[in-house]
C-alpha atoms as a PDB file:
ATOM      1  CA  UNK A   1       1.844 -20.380  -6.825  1.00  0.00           C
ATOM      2  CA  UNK A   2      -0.055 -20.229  -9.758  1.00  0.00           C
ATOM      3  CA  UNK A   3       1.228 -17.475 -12.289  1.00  0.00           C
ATOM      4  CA  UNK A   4      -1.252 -18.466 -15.108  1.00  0.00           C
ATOM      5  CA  UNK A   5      -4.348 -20.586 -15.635  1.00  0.00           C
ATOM      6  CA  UNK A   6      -4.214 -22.697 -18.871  1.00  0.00           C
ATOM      7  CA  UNK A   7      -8.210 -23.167 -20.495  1.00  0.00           C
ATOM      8  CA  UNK A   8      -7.238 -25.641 -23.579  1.00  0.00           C
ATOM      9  CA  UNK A   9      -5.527 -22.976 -25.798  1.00  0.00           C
ATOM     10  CA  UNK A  10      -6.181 -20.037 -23.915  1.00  0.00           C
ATOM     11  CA  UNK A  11      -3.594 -18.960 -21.188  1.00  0.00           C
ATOM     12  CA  UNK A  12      -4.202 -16.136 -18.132  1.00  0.00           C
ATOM     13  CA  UNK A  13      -2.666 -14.541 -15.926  1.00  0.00           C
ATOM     14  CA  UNK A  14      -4.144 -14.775 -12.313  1.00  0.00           C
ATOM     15  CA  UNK A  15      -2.952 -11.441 -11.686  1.00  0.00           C
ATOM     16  CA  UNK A  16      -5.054 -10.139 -14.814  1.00  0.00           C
ATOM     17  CA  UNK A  17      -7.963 -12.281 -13.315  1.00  0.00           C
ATOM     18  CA  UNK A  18      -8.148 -11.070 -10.078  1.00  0.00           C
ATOM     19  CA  UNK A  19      -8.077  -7.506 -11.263  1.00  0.00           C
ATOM     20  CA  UNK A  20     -11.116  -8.237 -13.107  1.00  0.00           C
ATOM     21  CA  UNK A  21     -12.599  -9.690  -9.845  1.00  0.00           C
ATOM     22  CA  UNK A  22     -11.684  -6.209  -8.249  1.00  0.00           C
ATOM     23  CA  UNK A  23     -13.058  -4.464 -10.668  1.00  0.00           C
ATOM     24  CA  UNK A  24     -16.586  -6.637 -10.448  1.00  0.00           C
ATOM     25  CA  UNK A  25     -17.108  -6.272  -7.040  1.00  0.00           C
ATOM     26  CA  UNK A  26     -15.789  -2.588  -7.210  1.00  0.00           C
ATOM     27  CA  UNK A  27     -18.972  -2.278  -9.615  1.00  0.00           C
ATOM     28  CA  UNK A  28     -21.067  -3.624  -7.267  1.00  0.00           C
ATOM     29  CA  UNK A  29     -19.775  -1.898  -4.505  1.00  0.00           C
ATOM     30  CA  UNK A  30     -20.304   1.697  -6.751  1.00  0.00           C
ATOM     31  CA  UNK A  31     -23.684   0.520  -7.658  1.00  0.00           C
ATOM     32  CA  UNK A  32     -25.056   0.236  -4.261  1.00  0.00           C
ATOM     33  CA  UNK A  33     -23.598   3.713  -3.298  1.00  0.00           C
ATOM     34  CA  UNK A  34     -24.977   5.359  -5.974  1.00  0.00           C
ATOM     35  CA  UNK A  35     -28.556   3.718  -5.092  1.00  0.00           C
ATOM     36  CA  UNK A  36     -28.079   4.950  -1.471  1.00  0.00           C
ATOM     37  CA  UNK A  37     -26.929   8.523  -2.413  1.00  0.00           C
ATOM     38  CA  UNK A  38     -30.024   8.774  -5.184  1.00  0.00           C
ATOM     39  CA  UNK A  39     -27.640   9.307  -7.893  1.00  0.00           C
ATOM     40  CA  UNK A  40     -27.950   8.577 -11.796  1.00  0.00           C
ATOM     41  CA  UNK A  41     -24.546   7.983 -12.448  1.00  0.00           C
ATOM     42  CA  UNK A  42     -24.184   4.693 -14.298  1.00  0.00           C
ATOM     43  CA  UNK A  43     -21.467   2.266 -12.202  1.00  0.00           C
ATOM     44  CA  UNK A  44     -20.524   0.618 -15.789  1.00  0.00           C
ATOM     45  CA  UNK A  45     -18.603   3.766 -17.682  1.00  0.00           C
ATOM     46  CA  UNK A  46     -17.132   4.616 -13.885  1.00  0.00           C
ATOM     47  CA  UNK A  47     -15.805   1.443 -13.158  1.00  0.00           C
ATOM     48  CA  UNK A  48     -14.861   0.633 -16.542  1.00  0.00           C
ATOM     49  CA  UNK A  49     -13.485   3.693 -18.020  1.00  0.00           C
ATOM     50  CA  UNK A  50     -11.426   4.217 -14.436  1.00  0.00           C
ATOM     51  CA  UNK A  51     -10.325   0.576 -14.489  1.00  0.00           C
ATOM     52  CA  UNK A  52      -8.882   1.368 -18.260  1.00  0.00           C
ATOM     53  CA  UNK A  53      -7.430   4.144 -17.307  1.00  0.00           C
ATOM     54  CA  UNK A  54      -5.821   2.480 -13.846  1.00  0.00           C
ATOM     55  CA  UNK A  55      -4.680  -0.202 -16.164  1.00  0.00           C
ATOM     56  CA  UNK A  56      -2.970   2.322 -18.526  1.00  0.00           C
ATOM     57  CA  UNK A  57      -1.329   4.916 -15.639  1.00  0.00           C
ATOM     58  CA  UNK A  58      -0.431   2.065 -13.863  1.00  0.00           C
ATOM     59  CA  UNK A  59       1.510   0.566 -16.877  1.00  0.00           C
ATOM     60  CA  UNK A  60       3.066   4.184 -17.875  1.00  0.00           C
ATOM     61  CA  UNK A  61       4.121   4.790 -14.031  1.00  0.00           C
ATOM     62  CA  UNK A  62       6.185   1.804 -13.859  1.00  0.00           C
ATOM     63  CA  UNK A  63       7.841   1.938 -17.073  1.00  0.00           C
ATOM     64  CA  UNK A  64       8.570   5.818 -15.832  1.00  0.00           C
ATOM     65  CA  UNK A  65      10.304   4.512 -13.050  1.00  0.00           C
ATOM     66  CA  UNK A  66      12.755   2.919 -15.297  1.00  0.00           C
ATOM     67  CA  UNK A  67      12.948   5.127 -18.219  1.00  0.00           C
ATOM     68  CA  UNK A  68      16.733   3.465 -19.253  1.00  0.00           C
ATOM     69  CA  UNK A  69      14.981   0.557 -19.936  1.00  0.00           C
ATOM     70  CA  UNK A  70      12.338   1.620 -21.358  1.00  0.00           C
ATOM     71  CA  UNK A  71      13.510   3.819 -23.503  1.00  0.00           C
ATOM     72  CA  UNK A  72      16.075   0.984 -24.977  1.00  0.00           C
ATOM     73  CA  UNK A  73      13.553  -1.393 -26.153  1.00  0.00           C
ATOM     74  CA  UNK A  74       9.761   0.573 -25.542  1.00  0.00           C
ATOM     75  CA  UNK A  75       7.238  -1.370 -26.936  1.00  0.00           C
ATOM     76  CA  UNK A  76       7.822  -4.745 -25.642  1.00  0.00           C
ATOM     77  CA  UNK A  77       7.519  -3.237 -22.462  1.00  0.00           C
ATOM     78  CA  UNK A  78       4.665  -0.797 -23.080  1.00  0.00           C
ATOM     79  CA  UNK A  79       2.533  -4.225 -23.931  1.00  0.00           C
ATOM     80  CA  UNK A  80       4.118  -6.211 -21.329  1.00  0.00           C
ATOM     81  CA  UNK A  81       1.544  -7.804 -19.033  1.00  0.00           C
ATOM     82  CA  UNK A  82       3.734  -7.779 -15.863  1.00  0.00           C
ATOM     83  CA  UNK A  83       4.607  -4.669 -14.174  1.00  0.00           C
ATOM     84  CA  UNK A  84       2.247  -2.239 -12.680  1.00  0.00           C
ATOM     85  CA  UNK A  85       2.108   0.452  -9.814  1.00  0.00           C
ATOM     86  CA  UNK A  86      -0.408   1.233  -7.631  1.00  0.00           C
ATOM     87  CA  UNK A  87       0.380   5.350  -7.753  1.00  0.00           C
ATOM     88  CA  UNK A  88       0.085   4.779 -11.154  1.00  0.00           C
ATOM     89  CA  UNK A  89      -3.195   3.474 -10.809  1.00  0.00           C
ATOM     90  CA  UNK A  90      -4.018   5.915  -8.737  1.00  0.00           C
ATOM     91  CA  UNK A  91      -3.364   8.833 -10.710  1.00  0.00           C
ATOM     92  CA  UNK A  92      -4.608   7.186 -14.147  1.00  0.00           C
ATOM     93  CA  UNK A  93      -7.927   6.327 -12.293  1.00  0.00           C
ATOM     94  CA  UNK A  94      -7.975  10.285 -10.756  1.00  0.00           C
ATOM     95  CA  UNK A  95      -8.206  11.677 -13.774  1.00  0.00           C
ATOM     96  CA  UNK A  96     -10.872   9.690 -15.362  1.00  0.00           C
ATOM     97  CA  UNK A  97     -13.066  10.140 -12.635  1.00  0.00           C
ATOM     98  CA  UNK A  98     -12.613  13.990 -12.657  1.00  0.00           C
ATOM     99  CA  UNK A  99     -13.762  13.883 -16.391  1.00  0.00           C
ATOM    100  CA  UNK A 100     -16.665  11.768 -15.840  1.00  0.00           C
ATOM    101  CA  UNK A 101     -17.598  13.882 -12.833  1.00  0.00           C
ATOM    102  CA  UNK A 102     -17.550  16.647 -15.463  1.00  0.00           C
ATOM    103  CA  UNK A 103     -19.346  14.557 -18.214  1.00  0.00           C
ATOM    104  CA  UNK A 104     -22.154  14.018 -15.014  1.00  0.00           C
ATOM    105  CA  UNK A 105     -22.183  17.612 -14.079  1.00  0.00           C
ATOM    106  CA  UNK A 106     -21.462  15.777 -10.577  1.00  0.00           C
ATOM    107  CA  UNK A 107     -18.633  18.097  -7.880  1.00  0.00           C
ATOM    108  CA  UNK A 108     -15.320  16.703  -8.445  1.00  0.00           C
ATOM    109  CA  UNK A 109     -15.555  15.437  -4.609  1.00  0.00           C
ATOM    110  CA  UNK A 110     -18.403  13.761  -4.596  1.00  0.00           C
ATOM    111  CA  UNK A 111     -17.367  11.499  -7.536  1.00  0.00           C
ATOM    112  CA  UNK A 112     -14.280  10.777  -5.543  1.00  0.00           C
ATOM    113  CA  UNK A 113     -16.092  10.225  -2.305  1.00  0.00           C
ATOM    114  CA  UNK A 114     -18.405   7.497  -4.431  1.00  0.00           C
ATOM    115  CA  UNK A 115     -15.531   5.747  -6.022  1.00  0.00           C
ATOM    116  CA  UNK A 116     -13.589   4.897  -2.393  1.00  0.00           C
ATOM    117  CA  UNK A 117     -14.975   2.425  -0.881  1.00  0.00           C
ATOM    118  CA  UNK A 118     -15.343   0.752  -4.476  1.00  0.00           C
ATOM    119  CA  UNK A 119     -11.646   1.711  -4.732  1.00  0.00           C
ATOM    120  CA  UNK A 120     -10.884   0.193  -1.522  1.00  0.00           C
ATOM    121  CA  UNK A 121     -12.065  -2.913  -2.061  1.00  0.00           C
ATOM    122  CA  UNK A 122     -11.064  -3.466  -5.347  1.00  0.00           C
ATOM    123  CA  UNK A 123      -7.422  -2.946  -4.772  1.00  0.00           C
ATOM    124  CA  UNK A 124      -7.310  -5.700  -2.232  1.00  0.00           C
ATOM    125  CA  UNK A 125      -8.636  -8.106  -4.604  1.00  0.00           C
ATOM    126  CA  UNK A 126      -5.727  -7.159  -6.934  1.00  0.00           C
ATOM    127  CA  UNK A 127      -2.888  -7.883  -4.265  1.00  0.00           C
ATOM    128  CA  UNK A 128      -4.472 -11.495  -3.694  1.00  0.00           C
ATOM    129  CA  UNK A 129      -3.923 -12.234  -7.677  1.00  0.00           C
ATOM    130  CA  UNK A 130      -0.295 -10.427  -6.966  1.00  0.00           C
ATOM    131  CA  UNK A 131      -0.060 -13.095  -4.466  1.00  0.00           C
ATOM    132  CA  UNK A 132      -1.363 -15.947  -6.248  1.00  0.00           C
ATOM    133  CA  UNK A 133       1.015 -15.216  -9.111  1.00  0.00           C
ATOM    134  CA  UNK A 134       3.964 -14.689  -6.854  1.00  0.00           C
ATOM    135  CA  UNK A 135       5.081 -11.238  -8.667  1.00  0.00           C
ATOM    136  CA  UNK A 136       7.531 -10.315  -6.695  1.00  0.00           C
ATOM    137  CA  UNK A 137       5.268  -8.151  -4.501  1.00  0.00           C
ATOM    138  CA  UNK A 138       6.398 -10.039  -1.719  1.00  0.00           C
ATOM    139  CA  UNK A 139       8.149  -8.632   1.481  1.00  0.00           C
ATOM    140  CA  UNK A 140      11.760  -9.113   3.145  1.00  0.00           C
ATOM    141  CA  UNK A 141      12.862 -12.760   4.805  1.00  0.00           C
ATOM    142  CA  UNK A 142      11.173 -13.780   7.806  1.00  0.00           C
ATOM    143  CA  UNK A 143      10.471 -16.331  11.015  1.00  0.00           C
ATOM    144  CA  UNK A 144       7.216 -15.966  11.328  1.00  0.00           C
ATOM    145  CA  UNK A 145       5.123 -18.749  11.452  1.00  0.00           C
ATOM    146  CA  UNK A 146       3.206 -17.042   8.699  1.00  0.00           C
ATOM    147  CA  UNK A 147       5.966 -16.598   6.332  1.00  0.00           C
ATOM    148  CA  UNK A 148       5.608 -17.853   2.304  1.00  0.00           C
ATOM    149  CA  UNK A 149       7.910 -18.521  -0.582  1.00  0.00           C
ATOM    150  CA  UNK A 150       7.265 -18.372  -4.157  1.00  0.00           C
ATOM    151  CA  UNK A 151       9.610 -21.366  -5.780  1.00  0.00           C
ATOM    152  CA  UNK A 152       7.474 -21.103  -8.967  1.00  0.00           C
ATOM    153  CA  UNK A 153       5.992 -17.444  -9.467  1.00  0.00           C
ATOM    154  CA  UNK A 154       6.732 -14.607 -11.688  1.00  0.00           C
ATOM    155  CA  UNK A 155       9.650 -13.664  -9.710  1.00  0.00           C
ATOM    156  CA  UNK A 156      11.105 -17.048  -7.791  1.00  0.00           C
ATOM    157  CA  UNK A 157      12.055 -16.700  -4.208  1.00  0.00           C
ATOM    158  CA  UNK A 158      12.669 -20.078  -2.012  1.00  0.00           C
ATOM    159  CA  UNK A 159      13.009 -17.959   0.990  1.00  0.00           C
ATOM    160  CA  UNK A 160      10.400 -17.327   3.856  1.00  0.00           C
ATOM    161  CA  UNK A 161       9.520 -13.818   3.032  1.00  0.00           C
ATOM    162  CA  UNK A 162       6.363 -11.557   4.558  1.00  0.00           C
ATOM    163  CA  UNK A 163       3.660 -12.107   2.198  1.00  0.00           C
ATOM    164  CA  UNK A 164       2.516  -8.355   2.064  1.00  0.00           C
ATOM    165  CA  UNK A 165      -0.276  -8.797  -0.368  1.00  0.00           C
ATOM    166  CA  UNK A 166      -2.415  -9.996   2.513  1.00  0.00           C
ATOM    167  CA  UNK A 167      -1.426  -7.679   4.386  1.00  0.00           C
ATOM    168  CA  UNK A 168      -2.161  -5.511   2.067  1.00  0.00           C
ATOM    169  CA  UNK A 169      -5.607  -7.486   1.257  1.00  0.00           C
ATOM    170  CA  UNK A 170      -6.742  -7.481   5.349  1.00  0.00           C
ATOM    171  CA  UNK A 171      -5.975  -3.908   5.389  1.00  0.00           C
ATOM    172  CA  UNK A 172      -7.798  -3.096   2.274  1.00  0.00           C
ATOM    173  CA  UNK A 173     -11.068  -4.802   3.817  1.00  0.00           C
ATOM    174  CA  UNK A 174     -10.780  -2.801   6.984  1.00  0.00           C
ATOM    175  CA  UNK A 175     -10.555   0.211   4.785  1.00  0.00           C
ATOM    176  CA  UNK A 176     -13.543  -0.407   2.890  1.00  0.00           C
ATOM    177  CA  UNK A 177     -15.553  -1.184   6.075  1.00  0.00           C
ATOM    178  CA  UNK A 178     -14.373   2.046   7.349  1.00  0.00           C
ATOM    179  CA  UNK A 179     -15.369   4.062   4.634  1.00  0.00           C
ATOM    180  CA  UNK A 180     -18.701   2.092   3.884  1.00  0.00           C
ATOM    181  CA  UNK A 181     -19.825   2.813   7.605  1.00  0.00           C
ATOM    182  CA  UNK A 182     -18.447   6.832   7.618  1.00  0.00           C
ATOM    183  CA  UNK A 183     -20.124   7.165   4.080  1.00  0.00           C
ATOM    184  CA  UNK A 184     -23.460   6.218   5.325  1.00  0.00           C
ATOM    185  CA  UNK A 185     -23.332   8.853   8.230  1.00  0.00           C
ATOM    186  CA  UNK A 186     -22.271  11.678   5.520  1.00  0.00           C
ATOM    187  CA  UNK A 187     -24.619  10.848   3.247  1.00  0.00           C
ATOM    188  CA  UNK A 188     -25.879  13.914   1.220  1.00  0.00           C
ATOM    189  CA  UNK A 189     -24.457  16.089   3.468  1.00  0.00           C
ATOM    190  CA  UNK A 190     -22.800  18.568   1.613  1.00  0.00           C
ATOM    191  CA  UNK A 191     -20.636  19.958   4.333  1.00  0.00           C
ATOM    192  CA  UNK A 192     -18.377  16.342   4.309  1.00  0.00           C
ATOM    193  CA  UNK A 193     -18.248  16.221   0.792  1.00  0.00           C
ATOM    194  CA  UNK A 194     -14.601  15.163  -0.393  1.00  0.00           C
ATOM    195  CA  UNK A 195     -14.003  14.159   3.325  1.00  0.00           C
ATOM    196  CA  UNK A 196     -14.718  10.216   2.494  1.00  0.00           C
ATOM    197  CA  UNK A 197     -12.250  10.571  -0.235  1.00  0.00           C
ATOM    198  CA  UNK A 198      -9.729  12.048   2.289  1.00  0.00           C
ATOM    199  CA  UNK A 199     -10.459   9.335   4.601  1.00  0.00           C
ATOM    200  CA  UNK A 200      -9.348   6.900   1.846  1.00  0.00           C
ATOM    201  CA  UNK A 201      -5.798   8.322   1.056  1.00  0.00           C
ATOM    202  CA  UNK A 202      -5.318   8.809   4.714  1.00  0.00           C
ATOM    203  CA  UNK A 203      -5.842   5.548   5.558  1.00  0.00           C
ATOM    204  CA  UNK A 204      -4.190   3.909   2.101  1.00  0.00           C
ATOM    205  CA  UNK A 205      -1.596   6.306   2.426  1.00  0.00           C
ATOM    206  CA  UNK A 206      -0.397   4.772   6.233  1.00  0.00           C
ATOM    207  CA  UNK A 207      -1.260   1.268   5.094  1.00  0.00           C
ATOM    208  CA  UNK A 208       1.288   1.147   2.238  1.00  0.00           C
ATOM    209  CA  UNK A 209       3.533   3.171   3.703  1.00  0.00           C
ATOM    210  CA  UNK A 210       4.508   1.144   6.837  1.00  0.00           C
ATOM    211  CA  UNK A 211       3.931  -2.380   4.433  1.00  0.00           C
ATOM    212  CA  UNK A 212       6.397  -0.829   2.245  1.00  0.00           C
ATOM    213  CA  UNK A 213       8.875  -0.888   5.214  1.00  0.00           C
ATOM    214  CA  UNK A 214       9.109  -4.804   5.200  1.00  0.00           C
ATOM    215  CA  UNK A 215       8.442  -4.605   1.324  1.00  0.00           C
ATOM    216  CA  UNK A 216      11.870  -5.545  -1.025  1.00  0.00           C
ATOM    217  CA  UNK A 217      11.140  -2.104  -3.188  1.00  0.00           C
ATOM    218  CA  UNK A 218      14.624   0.008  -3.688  1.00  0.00           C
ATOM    219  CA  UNK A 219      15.101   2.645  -1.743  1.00  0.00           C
ATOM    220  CA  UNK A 220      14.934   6.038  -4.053  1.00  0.00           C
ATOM    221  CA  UNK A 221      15.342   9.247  -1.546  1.00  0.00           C
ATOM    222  CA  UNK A 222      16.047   9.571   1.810  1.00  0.00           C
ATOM    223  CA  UNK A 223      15.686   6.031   2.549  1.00  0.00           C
ATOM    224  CA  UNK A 224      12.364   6.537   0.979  1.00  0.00           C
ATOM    225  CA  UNK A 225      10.833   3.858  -1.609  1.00  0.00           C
ATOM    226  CA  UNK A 226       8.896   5.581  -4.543  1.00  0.00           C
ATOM    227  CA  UNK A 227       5.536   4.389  -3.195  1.00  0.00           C
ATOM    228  CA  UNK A 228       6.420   5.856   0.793  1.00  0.00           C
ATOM    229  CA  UNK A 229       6.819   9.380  -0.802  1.00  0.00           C
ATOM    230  CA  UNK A 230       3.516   8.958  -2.564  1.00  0.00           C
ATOM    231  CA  UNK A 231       2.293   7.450   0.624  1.00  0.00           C
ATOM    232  CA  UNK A 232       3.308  10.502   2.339  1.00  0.00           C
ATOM    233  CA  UNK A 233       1.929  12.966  -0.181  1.00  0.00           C
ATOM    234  CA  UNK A 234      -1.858  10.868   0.365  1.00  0.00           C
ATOM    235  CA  UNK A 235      -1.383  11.026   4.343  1.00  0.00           C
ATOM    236  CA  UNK A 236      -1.070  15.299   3.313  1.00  0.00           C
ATOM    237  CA  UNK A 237      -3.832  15.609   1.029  1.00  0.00           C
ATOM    238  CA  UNK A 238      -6.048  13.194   2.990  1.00  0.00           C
ATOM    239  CA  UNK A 239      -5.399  15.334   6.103  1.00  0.00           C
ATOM    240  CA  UNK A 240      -6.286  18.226   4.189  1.00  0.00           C
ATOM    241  CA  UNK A 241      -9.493  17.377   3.477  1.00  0.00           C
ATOM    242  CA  UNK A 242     -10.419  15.518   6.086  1.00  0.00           C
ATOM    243  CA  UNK A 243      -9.770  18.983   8.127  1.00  0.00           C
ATOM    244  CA  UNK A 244     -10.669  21.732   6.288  1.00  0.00           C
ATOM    245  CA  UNK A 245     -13.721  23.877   6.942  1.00  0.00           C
ATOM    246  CA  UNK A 246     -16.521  23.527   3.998  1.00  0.00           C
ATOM    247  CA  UNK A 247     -17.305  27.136   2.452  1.00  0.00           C
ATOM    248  CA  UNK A 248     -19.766  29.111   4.064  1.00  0.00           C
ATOM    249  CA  UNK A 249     -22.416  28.749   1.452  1.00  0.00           C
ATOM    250  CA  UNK A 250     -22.118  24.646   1.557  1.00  0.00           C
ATOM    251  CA  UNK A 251     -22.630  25.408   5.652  1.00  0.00           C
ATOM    252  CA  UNK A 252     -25.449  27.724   5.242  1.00  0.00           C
ATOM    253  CA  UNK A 253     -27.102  24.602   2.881  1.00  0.00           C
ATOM    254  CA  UNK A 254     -26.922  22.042   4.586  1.00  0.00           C
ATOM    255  CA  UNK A 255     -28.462  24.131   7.751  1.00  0.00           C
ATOM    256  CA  UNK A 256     -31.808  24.862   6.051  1.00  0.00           C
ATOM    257  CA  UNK A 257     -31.954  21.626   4.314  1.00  0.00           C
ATOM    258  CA  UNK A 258     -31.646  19.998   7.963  1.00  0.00           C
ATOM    259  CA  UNK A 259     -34.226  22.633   9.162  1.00  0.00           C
ATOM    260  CA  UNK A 260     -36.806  22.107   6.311  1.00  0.00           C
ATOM    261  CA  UNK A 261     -36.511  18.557   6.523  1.00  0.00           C
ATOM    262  CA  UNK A 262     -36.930  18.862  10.271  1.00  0.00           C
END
């Protein structure tokens, strides 16, 4: 494993590095959507004021889920370059997009539908630097053939454990193909809009969820790890709007938009 790359004086973390690689092909990945959809939006202050703001929830969230910690020595940890959470992430990276949705005048959905498949994507290139830099993100001991240990990552394990970052990586691809192919059969219809985006937490939700059985995460509720219940809360609101019935008006649209066009 390879924790950090040393260029003369300057030392980084492969973690840090492959985020950045997430994050560039996330932007290209946003880019091309935004062609195909005809929209103005630039790709640059999305992906990089969402990636900030992933960063930053992501950073908040984990220190959260220690506060006793935290609260004993705070700003060591605050700065800390190890230790992030992908529901942090998640929510950080929410809630920039909803403001630049309103800074675009763009629906709150549609933003959300645009930034999944770069979403996608980008989070599997993440869990490769998490396994590169052998952060502890691994899963339980195992047989399988497949089976890795970490001897000289972040957090040292000589055991054969489940390396669930690819896992986590393979699934993330198959994701983003999903949601790349389903986006181009929605496209500008206003009747699916915020259905991509319930695609995505669907599927992320059940991908992390059943990883997180064979991950080494403590158990918080119920048997439950902190990221299964957010898994499960996804897998609710995914359903949701995967399933619900678009307003009448957004129906009515799209009809005479089909019929002019036809």
């Amino acid at each position: 494993m390879y924790p950090f790359v040393h260029i003369g004086p300057i030392t980084l973390g492969t973690y840090g590095i492959f985020v950045a690689v997430g994050l560039l092909v996330g932007f290209f990945v946003m880019q091309k959507d935004l062609n195909r959809r005809g929209l103005t939006a630039d790709p640059n202050v999305i992906v990089g004021i969402t990636g900030l703001a992933g960063l930053v929830g992501s950073r908040i969230y984990f220190n959260l889920e220690t506060p006793k910690e935290f609260f004993a020595n705070p700003w060591p940890q605050l700065f800390s370059t190890m230790g992030f959470t992908f529901t942090g992430a998640a929510l950080g990276g929410a809630i920039a997009l909803i403001l630049i949705a309103r800074h675009y005048k763009m629906p709150i959905l549609q933003m959300l539908d645009v930034a999944s498949p770069a979403a996608a994507i980008g989070y599997g290139f993440g869990r490769i630097g998490c396994l590169i830099s052998g952060d502890g993100d691994y899963g339980i001991p195992t047989s399988l053939p497949w089976g890795m240990s970490f001897p000289n990552g972040i957090v040292p394990t000589t055991q054969k454990v489940h390396p669930t970052p690819i896992y986590e990586f393979l699934a993330a691809v198959l994701i983003f193909w999903i949601l790349w192919r389903i986006g181009a059969r929605w496209l500008n219809d206003a009747g699916h809009t915020g259905k991509l985006f319930g695609v995505y937490l669907l599927l992320s939700g059940v991908a992390r969820f059943f990883v997180e059985i064979i991950r080494i995460n403590p158990r918080v509720l119920w048997g439950l790890t902190n990221a299964q219940i957010a898994s499960i809360i996804y897998v609710i609101v995914g359903t949701f709007l995967v399933t619900r019935t678009p307003r009448a008006g957004v129906s009515a649209r799209t009809q005479r938009s089909s019929q002019s066009a036809a």
